[in-house]
Structure formats: C-alpha cells, structure tokens
N, C-alpha and C. Protein backbone atom coordinates (compact mmCIF):
# COMPACT_ATOMS: atom_id res chain seq x y z
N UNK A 1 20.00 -11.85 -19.55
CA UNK A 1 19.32 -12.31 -18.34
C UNK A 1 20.35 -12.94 -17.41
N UNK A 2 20.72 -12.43 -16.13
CA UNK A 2 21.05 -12.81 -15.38
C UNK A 2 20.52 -14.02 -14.03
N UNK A 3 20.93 -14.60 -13.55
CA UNK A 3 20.21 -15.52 -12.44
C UNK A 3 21.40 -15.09 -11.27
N UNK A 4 20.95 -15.57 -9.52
CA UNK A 4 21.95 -15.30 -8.52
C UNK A 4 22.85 -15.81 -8.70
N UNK A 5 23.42 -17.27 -8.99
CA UNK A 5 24.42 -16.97 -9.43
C UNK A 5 25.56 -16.50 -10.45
N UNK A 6 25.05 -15.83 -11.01
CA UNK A 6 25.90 -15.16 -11.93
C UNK A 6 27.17 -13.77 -11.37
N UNK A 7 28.59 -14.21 -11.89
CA UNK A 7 29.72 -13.29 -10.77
C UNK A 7 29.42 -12.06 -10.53
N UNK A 8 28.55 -11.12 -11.85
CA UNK A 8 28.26 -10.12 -11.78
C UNK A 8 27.28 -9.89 -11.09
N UNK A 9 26.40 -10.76 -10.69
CA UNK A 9 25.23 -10.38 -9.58
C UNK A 9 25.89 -10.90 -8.15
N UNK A 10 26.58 -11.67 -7.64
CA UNK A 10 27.25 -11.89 -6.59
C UNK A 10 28.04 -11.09 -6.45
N UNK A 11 29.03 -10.13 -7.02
CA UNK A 11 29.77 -9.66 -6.72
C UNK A 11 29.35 -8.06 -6.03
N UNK A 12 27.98 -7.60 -7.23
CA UNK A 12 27.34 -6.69 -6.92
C UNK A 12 27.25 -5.90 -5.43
N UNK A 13 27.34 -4.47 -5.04
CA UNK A 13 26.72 -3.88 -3.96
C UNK A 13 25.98 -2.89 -3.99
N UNK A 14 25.30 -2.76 -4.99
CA UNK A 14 23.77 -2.26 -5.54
C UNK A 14 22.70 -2.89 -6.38
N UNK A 15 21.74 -3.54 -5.95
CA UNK A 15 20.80 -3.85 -7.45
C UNK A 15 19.61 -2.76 -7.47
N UNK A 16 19.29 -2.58 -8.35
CA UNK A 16 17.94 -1.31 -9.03
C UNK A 16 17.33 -2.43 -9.47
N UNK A 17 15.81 -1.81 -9.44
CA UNK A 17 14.81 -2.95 -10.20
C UNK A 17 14.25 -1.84 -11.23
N UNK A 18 14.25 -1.90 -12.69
CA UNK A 18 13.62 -0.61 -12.95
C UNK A 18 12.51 -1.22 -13.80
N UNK A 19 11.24 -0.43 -14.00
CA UNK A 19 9.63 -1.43 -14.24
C UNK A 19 9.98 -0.70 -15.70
N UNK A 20 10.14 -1.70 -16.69
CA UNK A 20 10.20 -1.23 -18.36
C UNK A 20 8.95 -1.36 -18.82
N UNK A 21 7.57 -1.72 -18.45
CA UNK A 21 6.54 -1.58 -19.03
C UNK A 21 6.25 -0.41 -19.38
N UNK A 22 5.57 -0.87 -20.53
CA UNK A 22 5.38 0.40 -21.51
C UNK A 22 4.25 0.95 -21.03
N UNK A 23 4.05 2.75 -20.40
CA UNK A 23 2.83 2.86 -20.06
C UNK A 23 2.73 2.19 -18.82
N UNK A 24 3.43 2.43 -17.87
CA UNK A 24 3.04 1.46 -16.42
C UNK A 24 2.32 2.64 -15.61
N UNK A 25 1.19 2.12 -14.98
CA UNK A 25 0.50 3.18 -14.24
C UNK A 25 1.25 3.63 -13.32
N UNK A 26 1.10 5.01 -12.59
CA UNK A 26 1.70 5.88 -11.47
C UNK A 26 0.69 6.59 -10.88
N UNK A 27 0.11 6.13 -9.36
CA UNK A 27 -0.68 6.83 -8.88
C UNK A 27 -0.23 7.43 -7.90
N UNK A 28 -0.59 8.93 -7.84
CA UNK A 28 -0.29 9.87 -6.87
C UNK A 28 -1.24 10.08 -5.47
N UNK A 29 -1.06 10.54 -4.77
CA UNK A 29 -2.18 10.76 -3.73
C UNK A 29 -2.61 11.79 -3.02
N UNK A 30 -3.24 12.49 -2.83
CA UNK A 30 -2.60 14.04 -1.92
C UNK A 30 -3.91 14.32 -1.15
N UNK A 31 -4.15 15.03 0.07
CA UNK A 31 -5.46 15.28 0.06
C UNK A 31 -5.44 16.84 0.18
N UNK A 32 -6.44 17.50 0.18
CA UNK A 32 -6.61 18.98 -0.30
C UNK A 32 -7.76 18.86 1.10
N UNK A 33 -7.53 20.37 2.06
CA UNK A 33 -8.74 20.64 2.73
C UNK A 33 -10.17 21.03 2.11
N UNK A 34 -11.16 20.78 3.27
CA UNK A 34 -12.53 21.20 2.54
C UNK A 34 -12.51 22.47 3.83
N UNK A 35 -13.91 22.98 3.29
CA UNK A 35 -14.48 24.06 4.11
C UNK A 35 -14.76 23.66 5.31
N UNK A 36 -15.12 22.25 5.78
CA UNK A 36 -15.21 22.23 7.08
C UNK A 36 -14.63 21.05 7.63
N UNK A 37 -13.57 21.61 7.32
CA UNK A 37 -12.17 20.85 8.23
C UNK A 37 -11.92 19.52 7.95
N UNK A 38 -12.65 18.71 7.09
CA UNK A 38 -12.16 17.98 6.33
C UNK A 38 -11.27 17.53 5.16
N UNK A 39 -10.85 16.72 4.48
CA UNK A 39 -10.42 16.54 3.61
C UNK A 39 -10.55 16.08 2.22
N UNK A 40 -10.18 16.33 0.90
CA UNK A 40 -10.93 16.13 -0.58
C UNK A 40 -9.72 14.74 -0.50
N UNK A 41 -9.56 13.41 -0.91
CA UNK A 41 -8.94 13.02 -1.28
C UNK A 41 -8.61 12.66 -2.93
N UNK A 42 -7.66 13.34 -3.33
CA UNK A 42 -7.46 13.37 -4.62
C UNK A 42 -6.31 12.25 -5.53
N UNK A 43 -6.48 11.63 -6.57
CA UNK A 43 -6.05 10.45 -7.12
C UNK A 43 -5.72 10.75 -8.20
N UNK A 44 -3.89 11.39 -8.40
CA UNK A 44 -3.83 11.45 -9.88
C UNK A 44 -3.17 10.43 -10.36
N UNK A 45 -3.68 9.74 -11.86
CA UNK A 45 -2.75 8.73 -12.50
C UNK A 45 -1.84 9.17 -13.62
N UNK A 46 -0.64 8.73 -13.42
CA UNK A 46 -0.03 8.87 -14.98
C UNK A 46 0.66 7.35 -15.24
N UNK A 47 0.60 7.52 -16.73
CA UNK A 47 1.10 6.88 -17.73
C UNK A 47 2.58 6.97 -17.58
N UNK A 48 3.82 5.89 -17.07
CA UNK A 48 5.17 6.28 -17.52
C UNK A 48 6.02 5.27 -18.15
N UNK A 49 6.49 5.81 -18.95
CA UNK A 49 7.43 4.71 -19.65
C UNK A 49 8.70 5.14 -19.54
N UNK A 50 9.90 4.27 -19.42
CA UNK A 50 11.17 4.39 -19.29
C UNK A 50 12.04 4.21 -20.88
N UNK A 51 12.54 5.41 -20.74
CA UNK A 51 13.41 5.51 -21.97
C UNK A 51 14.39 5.68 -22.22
N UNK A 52 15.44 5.54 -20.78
CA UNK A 52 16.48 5.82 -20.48
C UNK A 52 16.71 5.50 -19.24
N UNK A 53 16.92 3.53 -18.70
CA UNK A 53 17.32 2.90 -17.55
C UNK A 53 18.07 3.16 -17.18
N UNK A 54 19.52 3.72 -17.73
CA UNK A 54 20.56 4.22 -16.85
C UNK A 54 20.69 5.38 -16.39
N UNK A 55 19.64 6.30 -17.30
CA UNK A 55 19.09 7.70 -16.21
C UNK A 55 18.30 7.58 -14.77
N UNK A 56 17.51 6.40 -15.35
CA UNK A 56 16.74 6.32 -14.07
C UNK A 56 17.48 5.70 -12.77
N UNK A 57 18.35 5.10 -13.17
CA UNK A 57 19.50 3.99 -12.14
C UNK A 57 19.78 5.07 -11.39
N UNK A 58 20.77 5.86 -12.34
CA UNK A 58 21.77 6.77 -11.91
C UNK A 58 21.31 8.12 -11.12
N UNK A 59 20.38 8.75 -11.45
CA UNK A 59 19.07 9.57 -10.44
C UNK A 59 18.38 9.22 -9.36
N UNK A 60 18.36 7.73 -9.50
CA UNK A 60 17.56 6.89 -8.38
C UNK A 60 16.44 7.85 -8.68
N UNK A 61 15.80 7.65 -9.87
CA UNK A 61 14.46 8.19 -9.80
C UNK A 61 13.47 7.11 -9.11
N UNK A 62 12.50 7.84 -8.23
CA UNK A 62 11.26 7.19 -7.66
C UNK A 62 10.06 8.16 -8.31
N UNK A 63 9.22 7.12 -8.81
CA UNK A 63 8.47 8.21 -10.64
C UNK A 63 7.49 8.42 -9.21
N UNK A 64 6.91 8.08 -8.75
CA UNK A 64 5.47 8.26 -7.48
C UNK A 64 6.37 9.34 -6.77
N UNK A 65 7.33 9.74 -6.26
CA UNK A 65 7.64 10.73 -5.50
C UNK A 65 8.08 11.79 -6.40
N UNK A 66 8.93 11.96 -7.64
CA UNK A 66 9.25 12.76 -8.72
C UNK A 66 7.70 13.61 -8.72
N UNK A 67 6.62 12.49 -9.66
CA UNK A 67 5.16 13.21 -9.71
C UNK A 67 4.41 13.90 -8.94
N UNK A 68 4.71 13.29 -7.52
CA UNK A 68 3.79 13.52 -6.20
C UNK A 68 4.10 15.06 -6.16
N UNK A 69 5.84 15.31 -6.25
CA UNK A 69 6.15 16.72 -5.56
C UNK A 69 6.08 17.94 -6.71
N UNK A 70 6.07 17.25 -7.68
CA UNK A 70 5.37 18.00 -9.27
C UNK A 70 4.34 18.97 -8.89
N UNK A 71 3.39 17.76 -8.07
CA UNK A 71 1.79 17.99 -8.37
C UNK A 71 1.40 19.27 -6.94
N UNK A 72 2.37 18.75 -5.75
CA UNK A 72 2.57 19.86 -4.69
C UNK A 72 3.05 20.94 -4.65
N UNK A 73 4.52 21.25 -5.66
CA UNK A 73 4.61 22.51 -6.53
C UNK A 73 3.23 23.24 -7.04
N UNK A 74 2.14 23.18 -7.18
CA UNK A 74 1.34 24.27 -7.55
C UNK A 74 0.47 24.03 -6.52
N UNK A 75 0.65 25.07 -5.33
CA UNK A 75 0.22 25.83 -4.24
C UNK A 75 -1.24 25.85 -4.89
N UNK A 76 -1.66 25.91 -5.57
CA UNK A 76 -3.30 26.48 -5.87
C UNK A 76 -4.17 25.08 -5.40
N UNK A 77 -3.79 24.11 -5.87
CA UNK A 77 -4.13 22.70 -5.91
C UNK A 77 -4.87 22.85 -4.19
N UNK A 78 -3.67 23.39 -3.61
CA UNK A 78 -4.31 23.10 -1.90
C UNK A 78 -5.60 23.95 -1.61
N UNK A 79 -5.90 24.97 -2.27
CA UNK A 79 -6.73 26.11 -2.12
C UNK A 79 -8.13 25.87 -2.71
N UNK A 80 -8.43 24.79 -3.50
CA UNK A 80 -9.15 24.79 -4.29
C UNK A 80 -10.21 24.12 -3.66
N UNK A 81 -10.43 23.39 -2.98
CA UNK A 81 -11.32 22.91 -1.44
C UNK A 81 -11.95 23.34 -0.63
N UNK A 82 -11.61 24.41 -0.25
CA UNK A 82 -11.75 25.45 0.80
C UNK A 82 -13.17 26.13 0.67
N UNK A 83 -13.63 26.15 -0.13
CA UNK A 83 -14.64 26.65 -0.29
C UNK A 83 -16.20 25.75 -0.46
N UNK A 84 -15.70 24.48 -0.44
CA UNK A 84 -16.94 23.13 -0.28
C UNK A 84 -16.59 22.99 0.73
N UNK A 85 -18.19 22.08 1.60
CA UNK A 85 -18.52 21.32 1.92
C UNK A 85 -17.72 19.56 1.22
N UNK A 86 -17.65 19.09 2.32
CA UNK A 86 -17.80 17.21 1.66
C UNK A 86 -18.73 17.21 0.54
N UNK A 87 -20.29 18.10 1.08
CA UNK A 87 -20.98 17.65 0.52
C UNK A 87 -21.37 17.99 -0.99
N UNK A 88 -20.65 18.85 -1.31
CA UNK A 88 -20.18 19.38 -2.69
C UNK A 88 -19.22 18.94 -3.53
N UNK A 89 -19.29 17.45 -2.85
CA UNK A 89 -17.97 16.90 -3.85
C UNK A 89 -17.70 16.44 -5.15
N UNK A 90 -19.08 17.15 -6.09
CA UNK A 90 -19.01 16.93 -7.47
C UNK A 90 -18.71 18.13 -8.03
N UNK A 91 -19.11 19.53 -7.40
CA UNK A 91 -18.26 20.79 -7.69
C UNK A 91 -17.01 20.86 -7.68
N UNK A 92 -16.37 19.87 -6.81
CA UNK A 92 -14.75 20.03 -5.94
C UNK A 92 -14.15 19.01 -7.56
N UNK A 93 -14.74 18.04 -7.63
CA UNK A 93 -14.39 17.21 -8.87
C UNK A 93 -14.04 17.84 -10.05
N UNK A 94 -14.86 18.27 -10.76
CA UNK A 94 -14.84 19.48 -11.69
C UNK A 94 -13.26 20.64 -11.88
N UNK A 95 -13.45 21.07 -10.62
CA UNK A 95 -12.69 21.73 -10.30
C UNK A 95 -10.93 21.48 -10.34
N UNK A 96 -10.86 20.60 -9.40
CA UNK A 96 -10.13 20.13 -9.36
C UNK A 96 -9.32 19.39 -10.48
N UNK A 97 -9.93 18.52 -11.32
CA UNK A 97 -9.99 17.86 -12.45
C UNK A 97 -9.57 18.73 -13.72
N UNK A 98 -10.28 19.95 -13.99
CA UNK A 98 -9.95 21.36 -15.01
C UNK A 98 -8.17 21.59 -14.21
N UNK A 99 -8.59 22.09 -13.06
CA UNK A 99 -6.84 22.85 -12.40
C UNK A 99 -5.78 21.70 -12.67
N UNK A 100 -6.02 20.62 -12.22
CA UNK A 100 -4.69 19.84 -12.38
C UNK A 100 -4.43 19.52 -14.13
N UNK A 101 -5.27 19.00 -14.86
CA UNK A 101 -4.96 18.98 -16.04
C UNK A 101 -4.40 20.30 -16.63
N UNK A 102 -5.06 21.54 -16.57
CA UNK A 102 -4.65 23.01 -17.13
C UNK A 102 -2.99 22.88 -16.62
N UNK A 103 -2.66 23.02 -15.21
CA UNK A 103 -1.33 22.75 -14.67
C UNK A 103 -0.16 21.79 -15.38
N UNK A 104 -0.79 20.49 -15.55
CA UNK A 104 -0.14 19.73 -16.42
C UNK A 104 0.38 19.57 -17.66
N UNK A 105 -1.04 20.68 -18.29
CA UNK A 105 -0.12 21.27 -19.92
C UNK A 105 0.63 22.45 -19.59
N UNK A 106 0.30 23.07 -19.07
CA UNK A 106 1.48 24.03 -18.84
C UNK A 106 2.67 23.80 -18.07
N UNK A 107 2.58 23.27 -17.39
CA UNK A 107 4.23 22.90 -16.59
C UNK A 107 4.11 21.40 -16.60
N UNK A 108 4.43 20.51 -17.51
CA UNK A 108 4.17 18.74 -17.63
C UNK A 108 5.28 18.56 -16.88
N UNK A 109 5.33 17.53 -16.33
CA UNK A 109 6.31 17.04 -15.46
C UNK A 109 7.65 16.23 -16.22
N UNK A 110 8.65 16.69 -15.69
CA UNK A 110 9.83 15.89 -16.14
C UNK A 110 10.62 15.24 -15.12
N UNK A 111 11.00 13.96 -15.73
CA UNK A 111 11.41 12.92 -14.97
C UNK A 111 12.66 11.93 -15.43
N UNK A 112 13.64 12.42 -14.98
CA UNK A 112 15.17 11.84 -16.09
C UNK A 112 14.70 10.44 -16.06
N UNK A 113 14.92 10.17 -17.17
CA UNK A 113 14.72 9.15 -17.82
C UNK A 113 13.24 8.63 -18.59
N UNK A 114 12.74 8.88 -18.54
CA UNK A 114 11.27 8.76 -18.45
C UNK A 114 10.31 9.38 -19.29
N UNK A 115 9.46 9.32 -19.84
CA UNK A 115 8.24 9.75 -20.37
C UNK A 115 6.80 9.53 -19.64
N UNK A 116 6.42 10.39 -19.46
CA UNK A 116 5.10 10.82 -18.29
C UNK A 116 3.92 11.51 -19.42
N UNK A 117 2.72 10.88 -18.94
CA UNK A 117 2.04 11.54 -19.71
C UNK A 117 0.44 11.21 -18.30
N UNK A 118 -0.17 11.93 -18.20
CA UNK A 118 -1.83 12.04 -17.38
C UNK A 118 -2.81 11.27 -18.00
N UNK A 119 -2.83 10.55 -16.85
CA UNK A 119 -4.32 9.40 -17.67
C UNK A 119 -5.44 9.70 -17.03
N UNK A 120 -5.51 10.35 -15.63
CA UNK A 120 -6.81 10.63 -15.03
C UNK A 120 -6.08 11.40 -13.65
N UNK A 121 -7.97 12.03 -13.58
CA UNK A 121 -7.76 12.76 -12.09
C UNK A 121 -9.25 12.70 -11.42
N UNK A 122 -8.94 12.26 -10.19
CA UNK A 122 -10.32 11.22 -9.65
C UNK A 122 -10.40 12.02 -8.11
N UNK A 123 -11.27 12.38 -7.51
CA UNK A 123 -11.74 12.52 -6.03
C UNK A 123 -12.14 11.47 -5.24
N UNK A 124 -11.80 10.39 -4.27
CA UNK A 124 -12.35 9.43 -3.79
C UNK A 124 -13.49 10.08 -3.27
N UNK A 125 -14.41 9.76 -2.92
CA UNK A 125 -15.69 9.51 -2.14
C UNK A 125 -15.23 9.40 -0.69
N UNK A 126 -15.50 10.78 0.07
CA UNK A 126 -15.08 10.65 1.82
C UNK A 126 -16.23 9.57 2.01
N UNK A 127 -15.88 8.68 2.62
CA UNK A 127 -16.50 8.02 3.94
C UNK A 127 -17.79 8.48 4.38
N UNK A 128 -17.31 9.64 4.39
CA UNK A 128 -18.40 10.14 5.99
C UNK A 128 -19.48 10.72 4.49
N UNK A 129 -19.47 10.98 3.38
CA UNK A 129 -20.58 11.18 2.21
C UNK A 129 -20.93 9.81 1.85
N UNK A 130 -20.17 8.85 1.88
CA UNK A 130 -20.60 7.78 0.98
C UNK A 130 -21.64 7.20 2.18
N UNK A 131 -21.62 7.68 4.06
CA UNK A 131 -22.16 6.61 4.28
C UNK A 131 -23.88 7.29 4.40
N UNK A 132 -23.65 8.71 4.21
CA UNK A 132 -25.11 9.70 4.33
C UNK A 132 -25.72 9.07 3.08
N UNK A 133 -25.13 9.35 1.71
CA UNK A 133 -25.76 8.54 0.64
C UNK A 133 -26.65 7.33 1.19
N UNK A 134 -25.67 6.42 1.34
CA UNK A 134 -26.24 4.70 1.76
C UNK A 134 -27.37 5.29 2.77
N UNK A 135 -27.36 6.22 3.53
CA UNK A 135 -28.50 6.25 4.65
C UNK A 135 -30.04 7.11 4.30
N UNK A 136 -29.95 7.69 3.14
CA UNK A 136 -30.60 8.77 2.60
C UNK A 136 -31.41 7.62 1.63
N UNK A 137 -30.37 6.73 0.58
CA UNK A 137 -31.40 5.78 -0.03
C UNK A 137 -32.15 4.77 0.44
N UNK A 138 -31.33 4.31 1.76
CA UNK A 138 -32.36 3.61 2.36
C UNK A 138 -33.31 3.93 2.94
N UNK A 139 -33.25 5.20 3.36
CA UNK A 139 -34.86 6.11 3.62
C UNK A 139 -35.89 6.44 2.70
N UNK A 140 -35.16 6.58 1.41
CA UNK A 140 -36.59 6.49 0.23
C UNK A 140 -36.48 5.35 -0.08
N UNK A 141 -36.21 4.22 0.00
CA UNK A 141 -36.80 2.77 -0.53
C UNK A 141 -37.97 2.87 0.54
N UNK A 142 -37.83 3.19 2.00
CA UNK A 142 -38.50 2.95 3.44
C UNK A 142 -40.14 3.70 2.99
N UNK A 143 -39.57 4.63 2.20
CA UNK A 143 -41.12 5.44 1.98
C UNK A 143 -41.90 5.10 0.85
C-alpha cells in the first residue's frame, strides 16, 4: 500500500486504477431500432474479474468499451427490432435475450487480462410505453 507521499507515487507519470473485485458488475448499453422509428433500449450485464493487472495496465483495457464493441460485432443484434412495435416489447425481450446469450456462447468475449462471464440481458421500458401503461390503468380503476 502506497500513500502520496510515497517516491514511487511522486515520481510517477502514469497512475491506472484497476477495480480487483471479484465479479465486479459491467453494464453495457446499446439501443437497437424498432419498426416505427423508435428505439429498443437494451442492458447487457457481465460479471468481470481481473486476473492479470498488468495485462490490464499494459492494454489499457476499458472492460465497458472491450464488451460494448464485442456485443456491436454481431450485426444481427441491430436487426432484431425492426419488426416490433414499442408496443411489442415483451416479444423484442425474448428475442433479444435468446440472440445475445446464443452469441455469447458461441463467440464469449475476451478481454486481456480478465475473466468475463454474462449475468443478464434486460430491455428498459421506453418511456413513451411505460407512460400508455400508467394511462390505460388509470382508465380501468376509472371504470
């Protein structure tokens, strides 16, 4: 354990911070078009642990951008939208959810230094559905 003043941290003209938790979450973000010109926003998490800090130093790995461009490598991911509505966004879930996991065992992502593993794959709730919901139940409480 070092503190600032220590010669080797004063003298320094690089510091890295690298996160050694075991299993530290990594969330990705991407959004995928819908059929009518909207957007699916999609939420993948992984699991990463570091198993090799001076790979990761020395790569300047960034695990959220490594994963992100993983997950943008398979062109299909964008395509898979296109065919809902917003308002089909438990079909798009499904969907989506099967393709990225299937993708992930077959081409898992590698990341020098690192161990990556998929903990989930989530669709946020557009806005513009969550607020028809809220307006639809408050019309059958009304009746």
């Amino acid at each position: 354990r070092m503190n600032g003043a220590d010669e080797q941290v004063v003298q320094a003209t690089h510091v890295s911070l690298v996160d050694m938790r075991r299993d530290a979450p990594v969330v990705t973000r991407l959004e995928i078009p819908s059929r009518d010109q909207s957007t699916f926003e999609v939420l993948v998490t992984f699991t990463c642990t570091v198993t090799d800090p001076i790979a990761v130093v020395r790569g300047g790995v960034n695990a959220e951008e490594a994963l992100l461009g993983h997950l943008k490598a398979h062109n299909r991911i964008f395509e898979l939208g296109l065919d809902y509505p917003l308002a089909e966004i438990n079909e798009v879930r499904r969907l989506v959810s099967a393709q990225v996991k299937a993708y992930l065992t077959i081409r898992p992502p590698t990341v020098p230094g690192m161990s990556v593993a998929i903990k989930s794959v989530e669709i946020t709730s557009p806005e513009l559905i969550a607020r028809y919901e809220q307006e639809r139940l408050a019309q059958d409480y009304q009746v």
